[in-house]
N, C-alpha and C. Protein backbone atom coordinates (compact mmCIF):
# COMPACT_ATOMS: atom_id res chain seq x y z
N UNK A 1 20.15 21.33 99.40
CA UNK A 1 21.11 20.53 98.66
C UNK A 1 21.70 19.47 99.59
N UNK A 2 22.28 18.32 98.82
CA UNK A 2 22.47 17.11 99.93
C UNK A 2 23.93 17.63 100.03
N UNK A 3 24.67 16.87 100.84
CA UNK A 3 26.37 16.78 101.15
C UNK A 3 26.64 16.00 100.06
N UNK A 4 25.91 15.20 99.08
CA UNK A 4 26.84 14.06 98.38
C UNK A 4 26.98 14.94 97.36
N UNK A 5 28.30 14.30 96.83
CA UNK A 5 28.55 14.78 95.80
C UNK A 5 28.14 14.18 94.67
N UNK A 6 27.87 14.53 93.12
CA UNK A 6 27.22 13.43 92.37
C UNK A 6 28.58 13.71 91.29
N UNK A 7 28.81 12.63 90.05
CA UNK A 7 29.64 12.51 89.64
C UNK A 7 29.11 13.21 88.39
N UNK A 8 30.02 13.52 87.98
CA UNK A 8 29.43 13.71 86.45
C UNK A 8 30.33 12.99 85.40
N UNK A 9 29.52 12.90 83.96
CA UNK A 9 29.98 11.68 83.61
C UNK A 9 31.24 12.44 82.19
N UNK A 10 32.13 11.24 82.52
CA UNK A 10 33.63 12.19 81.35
C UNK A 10 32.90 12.18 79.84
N UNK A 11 32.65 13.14 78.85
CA UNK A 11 32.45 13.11 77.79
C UNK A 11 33.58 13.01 76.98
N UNK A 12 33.33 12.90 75.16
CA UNK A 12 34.30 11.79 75.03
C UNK A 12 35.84 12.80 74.60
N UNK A 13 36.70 11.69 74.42
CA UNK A 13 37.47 12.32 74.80
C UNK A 13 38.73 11.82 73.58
N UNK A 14 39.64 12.24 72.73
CA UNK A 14 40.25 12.13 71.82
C UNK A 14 41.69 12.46 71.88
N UNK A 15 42.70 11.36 72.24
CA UNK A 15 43.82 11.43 72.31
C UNK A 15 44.79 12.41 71.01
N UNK A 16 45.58 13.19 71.59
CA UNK A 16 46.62 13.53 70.91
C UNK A 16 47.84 13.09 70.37
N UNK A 17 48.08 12.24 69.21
CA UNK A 17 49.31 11.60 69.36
C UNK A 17 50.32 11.51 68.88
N UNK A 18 51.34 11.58 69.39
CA UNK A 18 52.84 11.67 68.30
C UNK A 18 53.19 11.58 67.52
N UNK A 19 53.71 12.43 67.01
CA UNK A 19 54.35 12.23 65.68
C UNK A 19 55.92 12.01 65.71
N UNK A 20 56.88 10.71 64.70
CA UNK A 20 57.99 10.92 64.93
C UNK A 20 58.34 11.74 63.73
N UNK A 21 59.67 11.86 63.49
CA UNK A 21 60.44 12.96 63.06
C UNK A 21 60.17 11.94 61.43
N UNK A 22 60.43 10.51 61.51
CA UNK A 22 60.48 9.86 60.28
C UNK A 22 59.00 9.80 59.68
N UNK A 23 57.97 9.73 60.20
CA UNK A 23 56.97 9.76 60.11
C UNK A 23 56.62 11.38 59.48
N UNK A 24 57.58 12.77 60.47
CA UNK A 24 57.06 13.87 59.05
C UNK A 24 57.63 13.64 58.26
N UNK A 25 59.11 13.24 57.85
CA UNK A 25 59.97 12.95 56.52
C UNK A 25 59.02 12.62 55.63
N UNK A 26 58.26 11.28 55.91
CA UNK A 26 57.54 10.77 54.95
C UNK A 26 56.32 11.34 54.52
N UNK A 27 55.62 12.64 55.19
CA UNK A 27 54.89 13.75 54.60
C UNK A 27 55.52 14.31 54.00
N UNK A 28 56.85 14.57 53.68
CA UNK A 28 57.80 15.48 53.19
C UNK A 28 57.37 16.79 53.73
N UNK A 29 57.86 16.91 55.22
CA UNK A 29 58.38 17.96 56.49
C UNK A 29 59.79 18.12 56.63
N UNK A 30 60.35 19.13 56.14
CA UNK A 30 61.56 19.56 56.23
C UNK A 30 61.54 19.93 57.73
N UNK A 31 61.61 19.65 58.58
CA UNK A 31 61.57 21.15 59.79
C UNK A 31 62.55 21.41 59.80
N UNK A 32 63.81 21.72 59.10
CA UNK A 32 65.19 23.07 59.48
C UNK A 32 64.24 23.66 58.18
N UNK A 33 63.42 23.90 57.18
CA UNK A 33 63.28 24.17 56.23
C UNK A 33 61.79 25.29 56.52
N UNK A 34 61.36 24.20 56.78
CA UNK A 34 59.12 24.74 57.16
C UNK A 34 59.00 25.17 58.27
N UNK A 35 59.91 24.58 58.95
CA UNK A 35 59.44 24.77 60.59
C UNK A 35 60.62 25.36 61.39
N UNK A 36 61.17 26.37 61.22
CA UNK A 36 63.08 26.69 61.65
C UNK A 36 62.67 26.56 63.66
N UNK A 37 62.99 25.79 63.93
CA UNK A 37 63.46 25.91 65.53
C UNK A 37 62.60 24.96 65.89
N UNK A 38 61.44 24.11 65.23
CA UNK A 38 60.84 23.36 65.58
C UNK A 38 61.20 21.79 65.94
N UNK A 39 60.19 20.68 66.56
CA UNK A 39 61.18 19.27 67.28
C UNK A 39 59.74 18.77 66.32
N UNK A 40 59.93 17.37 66.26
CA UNK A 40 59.12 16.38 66.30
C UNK A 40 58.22 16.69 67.51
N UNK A 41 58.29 16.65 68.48
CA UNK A 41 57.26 17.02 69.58
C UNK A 41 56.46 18.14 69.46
N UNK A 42 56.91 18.85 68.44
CA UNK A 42 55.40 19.80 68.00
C UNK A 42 54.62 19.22 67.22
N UNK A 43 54.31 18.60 66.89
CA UNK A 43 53.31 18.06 66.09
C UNK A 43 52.47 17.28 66.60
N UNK A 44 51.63 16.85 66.15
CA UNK A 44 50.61 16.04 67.30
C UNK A 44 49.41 15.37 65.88
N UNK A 45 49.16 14.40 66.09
CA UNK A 45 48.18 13.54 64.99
C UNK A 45 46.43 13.14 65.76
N UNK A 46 45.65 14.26 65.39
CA UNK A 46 44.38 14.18 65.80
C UNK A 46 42.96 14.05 64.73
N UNK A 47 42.10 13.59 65.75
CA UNK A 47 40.48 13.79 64.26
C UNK A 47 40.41 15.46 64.28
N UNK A 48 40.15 15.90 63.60
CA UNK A 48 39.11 17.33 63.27
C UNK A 48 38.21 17.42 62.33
N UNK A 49 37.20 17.82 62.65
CA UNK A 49 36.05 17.99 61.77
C UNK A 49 36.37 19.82 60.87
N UNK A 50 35.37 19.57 59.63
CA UNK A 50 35.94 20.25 58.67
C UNK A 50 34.73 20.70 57.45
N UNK A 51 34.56 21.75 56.87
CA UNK A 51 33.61 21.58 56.17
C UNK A 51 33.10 20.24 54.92
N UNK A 52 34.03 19.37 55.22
CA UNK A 52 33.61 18.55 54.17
C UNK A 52 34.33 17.10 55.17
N UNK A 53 33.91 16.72 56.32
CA UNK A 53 33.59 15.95 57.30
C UNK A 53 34.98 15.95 58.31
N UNK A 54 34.76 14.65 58.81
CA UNK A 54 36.24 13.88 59.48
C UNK A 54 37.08 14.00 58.94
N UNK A 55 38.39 14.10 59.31
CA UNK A 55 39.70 13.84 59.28
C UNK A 55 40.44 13.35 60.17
N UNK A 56 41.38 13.22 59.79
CA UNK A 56 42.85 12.65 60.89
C UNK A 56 43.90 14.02 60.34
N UNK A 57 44.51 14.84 61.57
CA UNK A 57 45.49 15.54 60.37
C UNK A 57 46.53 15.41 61.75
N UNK A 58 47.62 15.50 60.74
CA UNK A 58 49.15 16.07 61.50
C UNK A 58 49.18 17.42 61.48
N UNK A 59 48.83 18.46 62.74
CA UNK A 59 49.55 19.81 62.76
C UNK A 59 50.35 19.86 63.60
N UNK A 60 50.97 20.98 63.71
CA UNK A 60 51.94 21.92 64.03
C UNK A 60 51.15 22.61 64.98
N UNK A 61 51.54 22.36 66.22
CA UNK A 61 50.80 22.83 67.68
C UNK A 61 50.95 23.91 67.87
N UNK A 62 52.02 24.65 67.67
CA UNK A 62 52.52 26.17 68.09
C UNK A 62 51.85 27.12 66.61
N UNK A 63 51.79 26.53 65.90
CA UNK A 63 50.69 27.51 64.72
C UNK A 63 49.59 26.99 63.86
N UNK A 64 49.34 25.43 64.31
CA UNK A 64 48.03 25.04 63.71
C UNK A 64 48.21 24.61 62.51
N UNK A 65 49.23 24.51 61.94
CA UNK A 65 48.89 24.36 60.47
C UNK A 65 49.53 23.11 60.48
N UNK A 66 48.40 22.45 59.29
CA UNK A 66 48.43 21.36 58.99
C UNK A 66 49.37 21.00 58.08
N UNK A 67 49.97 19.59 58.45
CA UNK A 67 50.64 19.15 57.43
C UNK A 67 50.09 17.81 56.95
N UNK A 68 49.58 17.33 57.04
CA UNK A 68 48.54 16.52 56.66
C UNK A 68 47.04 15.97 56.75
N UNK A 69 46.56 15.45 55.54
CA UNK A 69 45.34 15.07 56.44
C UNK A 69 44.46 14.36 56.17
N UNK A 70 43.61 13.00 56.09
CA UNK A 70 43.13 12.14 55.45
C UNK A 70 41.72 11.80 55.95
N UNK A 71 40.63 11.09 55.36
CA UNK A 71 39.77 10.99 56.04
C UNK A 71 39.28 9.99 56.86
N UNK A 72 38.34 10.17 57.69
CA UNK A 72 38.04 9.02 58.74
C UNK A 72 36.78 8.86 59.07
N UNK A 73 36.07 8.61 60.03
CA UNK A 73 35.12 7.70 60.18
C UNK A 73 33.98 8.62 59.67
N UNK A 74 32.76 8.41 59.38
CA UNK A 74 31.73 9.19 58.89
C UNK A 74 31.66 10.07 60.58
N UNK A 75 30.87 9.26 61.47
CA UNK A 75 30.48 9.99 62.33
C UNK A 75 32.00 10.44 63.33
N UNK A 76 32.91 10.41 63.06
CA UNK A 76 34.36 10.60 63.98
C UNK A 76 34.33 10.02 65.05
N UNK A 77 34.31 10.22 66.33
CA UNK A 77 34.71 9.39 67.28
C UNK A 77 33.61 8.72 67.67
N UNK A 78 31.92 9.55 67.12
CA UNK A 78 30.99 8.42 67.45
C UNK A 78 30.47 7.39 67.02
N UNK A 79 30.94 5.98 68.07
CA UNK A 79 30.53 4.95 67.08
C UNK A 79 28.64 4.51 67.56
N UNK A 80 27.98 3.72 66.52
CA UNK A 80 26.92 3.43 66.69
C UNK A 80 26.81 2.08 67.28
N UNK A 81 25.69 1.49 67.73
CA UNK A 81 25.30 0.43 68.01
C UNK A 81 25.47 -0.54 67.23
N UNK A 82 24.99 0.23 65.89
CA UNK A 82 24.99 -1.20 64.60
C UNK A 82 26.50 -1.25 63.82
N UNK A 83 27.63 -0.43 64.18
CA UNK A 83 28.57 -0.60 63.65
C UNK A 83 29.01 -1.97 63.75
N UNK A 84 29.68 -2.84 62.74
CA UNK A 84 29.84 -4.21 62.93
C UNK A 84 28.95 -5.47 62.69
N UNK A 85 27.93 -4.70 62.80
CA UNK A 85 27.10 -5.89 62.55
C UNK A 85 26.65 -6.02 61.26
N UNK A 86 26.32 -7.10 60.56
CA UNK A 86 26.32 -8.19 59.12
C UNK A 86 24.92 -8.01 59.58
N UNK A 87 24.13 -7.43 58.05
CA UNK A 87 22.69 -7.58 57.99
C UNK A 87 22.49 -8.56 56.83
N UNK A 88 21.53 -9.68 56.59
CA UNK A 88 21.66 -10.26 55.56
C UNK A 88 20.24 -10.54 54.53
């Protein structure tokens, strides 16, 4: 084996992202109600795949459950070569 080290390459990778408190209101998220002791900082807005494709959902980090969830790209985070392009 050589001394070098070889890199390996980052696979892909899908941000977790915030949710504010007005943003669950407008799911209609009680949290003193649904969620007793819970913050806005539990929640987190990601893709997940699902038996019936992509999504985007808002869960609840400390028990998973979703409070929302809509759909998104066919292939989810993978995009293709020909995405974008005008065939005529």
């Amino acid at each position: 084996m050589s001394d070098q080290e070889t890199a390996v390459p980052q696979g892909l990778s899908v941000p977790r992202e915030q949710v504010s408190e007005d943003e669950l209101r407008a799911l209609g998220v009680d949290l003193a109600r649904d969620f007793p002791g819970s913050t806005a900082a539990d929640f987190r807005r990601y893709p997940v795949l699902s038996e019936g494709g992509w999504f985007v959902a808002v869960k609840h980090q400390k028990t998973l459950v979703s409070v929302a969830r809509e759909p998104w790209q066919l292939l989810g985070p993978i995009t293709l070569a020909s995405d974008g392009l005008d065939v005529y």
